[in-house]
N, C-alpha and C. Protein backbone atom coordinates (compact mmCIF):
# COMPACT_ATOMS: atom_id res chain seq x y z
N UNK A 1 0.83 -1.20 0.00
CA UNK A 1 0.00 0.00 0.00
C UNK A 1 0.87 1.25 0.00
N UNK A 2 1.84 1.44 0.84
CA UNK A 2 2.95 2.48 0.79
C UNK A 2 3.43 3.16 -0.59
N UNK A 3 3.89 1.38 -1.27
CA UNK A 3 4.71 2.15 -2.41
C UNK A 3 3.58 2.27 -3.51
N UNK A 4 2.29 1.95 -3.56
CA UNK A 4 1.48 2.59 -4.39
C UNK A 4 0.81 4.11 -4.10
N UNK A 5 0.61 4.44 -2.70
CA UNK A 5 0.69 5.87 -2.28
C UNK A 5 1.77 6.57 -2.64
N UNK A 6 3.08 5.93 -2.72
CA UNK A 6 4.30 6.63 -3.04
C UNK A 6 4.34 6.78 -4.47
N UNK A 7 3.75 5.87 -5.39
CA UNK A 7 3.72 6.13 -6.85
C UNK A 7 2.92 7.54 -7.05
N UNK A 8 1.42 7.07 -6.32
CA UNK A 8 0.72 8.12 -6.44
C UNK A 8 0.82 9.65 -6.53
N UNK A 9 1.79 9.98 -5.25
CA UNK A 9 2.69 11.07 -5.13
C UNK A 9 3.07 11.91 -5.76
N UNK A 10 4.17 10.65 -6.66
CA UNK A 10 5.38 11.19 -7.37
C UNK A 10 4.58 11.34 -8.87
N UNK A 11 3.78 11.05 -9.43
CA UNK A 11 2.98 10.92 -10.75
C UNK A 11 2.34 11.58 -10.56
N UNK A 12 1.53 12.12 -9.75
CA UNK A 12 0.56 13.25 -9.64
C UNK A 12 0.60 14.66 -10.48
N UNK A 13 1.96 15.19 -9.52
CA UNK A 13 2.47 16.73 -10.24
C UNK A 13 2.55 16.34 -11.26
N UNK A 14 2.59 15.49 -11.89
CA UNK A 14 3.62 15.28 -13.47
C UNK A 14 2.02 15.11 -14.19
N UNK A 15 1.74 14.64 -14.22
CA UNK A 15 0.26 14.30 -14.65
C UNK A 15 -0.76 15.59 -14.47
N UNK A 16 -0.61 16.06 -13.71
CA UNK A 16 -1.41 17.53 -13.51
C UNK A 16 -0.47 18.89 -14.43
N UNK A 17 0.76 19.00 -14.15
CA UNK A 17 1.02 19.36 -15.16
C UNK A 17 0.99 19.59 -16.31
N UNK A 18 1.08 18.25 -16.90
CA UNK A 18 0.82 17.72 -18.43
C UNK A 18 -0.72 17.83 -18.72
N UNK A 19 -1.80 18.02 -17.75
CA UNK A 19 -2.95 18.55 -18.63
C UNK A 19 -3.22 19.97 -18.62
N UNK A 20 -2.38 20.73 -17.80
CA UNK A 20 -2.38 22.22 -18.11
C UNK A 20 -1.58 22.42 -19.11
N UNK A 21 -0.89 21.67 -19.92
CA UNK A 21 -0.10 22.26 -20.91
C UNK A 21 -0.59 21.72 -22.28
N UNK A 22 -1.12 20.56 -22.13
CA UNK A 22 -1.94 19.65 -23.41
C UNK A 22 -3.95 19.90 -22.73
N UNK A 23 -4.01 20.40 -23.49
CA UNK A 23 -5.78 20.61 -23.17
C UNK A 23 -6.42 18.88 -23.72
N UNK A 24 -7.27 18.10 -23.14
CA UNK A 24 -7.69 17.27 -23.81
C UNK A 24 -8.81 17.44 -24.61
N UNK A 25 -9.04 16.58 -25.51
CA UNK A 25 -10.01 17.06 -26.64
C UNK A 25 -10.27 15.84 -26.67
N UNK A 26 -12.14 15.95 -26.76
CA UNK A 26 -12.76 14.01 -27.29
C UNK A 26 -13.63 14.32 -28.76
N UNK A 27 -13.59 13.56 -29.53
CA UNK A 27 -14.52 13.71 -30.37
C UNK A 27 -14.81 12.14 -31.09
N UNK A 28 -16.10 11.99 -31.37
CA UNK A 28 -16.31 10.43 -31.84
C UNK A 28 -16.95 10.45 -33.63
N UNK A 29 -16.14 9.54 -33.79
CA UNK A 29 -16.04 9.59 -35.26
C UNK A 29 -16.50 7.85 -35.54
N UNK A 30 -17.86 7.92 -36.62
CA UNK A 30 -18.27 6.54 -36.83
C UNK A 30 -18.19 6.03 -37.98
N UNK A 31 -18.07 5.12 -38.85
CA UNK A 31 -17.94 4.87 -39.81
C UNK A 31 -19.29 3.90 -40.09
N UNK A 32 -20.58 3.79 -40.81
CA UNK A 32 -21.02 2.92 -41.30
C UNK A 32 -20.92 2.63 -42.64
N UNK A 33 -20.90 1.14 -43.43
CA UNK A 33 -21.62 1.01 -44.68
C UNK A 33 -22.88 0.42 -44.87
N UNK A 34 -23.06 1.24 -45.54
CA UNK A 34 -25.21 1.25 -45.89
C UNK A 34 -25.29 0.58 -47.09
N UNK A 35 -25.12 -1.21 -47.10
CA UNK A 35 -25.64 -1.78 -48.41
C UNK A 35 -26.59 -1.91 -48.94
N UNK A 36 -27.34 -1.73 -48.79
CA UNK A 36 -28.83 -1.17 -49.53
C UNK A 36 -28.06 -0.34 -50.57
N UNK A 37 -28.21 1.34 -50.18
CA UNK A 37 -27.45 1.96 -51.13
C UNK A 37 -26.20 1.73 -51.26
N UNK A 38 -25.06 1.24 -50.90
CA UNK A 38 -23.43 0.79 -50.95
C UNK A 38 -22.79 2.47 -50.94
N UNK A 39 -23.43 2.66 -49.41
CA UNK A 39 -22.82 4.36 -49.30
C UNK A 39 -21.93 3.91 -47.95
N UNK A 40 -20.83 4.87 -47.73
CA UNK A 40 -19.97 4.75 -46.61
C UNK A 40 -20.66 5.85 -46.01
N UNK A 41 -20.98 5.91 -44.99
CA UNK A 41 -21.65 7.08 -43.94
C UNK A 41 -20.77 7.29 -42.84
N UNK A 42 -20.44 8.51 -42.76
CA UNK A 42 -19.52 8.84 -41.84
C UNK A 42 -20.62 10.40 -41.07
N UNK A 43 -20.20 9.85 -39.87
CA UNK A 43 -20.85 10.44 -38.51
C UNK A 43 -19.75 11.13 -37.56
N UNK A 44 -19.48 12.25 -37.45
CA UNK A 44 -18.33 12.54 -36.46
C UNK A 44 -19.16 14.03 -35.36
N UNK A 45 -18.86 13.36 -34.04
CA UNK A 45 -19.87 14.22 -32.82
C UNK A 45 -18.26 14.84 -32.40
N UNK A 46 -18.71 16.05 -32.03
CA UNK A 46 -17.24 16.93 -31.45
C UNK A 46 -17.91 18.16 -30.52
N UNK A 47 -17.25 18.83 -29.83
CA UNK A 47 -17.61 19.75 -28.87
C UNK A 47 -17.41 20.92 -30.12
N UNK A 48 -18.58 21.53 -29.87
CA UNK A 48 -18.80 22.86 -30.89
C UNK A 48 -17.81 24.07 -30.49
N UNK A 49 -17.62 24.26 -29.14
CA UNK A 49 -16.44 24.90 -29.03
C UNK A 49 -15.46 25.13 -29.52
N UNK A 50 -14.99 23.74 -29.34
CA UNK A 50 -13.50 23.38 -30.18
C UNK A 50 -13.78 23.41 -31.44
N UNK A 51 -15.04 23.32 -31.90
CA UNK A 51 -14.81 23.65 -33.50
C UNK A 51 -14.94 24.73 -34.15
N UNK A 52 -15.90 25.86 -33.30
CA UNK A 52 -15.70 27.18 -33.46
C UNK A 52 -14.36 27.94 -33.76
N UNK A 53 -13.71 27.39 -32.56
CA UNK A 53 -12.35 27.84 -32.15
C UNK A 53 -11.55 27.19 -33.17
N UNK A 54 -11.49 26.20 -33.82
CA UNK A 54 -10.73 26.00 -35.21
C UNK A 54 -10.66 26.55 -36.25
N UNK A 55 -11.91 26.62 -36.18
CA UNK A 55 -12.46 27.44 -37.47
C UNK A 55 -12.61 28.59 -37.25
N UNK A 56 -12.59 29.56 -36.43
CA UNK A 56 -12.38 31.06 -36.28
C UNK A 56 -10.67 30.66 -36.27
N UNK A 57 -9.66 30.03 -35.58
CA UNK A 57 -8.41 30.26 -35.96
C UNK A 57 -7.81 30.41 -37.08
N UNK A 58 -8.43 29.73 -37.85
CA UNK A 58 -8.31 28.92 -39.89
C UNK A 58 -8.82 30.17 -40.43
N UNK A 59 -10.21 30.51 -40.29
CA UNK A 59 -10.30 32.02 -41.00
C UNK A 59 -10.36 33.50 -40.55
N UNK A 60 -9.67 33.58 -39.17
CA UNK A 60 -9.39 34.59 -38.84
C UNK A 60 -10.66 35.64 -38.31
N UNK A 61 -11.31 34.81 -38.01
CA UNK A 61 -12.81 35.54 -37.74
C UNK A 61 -13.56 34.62 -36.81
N UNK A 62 -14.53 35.39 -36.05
CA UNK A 62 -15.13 34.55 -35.05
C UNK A 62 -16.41 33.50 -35.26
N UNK A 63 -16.66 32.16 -35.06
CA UNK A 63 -17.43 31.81 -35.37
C UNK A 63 -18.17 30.87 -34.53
N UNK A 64 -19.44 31.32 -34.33
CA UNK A 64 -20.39 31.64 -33.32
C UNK A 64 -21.85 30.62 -33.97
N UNK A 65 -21.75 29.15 -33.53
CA UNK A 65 -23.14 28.69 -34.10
C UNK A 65 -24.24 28.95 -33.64
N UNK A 66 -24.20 29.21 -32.38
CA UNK A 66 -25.52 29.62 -31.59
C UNK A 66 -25.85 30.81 -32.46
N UNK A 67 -25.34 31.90 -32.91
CA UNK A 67 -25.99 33.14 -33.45
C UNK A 67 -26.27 33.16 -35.19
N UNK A 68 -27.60 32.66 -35.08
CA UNK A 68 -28.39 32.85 -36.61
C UNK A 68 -27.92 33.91 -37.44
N UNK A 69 -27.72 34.96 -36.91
CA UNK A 69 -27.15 35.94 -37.70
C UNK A 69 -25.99 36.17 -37.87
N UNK A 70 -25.58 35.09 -38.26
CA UNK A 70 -23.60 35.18 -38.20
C UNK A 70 -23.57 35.28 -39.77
N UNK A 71 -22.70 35.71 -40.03
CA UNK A 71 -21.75 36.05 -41.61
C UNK A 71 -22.11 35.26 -42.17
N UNK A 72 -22.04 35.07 -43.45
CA UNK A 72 -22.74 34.56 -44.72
C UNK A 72 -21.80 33.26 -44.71
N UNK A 73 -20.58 33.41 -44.18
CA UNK A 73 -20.04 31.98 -45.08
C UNK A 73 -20.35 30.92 -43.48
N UNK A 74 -20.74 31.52 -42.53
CA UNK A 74 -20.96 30.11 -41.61
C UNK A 74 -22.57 29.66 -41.85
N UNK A 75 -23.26 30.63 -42.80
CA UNK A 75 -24.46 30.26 -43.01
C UNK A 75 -24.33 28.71 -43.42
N UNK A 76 -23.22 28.64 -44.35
CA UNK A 76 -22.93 26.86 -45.34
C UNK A 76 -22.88 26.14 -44.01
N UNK A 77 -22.28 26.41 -42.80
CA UNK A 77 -21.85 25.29 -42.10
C UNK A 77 -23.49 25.16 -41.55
N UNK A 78 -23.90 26.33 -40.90
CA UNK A 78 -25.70 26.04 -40.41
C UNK A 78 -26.80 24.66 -41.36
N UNK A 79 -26.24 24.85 -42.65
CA UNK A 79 -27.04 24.20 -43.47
C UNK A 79 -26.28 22.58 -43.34
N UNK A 80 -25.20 22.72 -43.18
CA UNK A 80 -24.19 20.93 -43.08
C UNK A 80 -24.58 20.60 -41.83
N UNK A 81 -24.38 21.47 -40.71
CA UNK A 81 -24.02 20.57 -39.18
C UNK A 81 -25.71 20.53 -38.64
């Protein structure tokens, strides 16, 4: 029990560290094929945040799905996502 409290310890800081410096990110990505039609269907769920924040980094502008009235070119993404 000691030297697993003692692991605990010593891995801690290091591990707490390392997620203030690496942010974690989840996103789930599915793959079906639909033989009926012989279509590959791809499904990918992600935190809208993080994808805002990509995509305002990529075009230099802010992008905001909650707000209907956002700029003409996130109108395309309103109509995809």
């Amino acid at each position: 029990m000691r030297t697993v409290l003692s692991l605990v310890v010593l891995c801690l800081p290091c591990w707490l560290s390392m997620t203030v410096l690496h942010p974690f990110h989840v996103s789930n990505t599915e793959f079906n094929y639909n033989a009926t039609d012989k279509n590959l269907e791809v499904s990918c769920r992600i935190f809208t945040d993080d994808f805002e924040k990509a995509l305002g980094m990529y075009f230099k502008e802010k992008a905001d799905f909650t707000d209907k009235n956002c700029p003409g070119k996130w109108k395309l993404w309103f109509g995809i996502i």
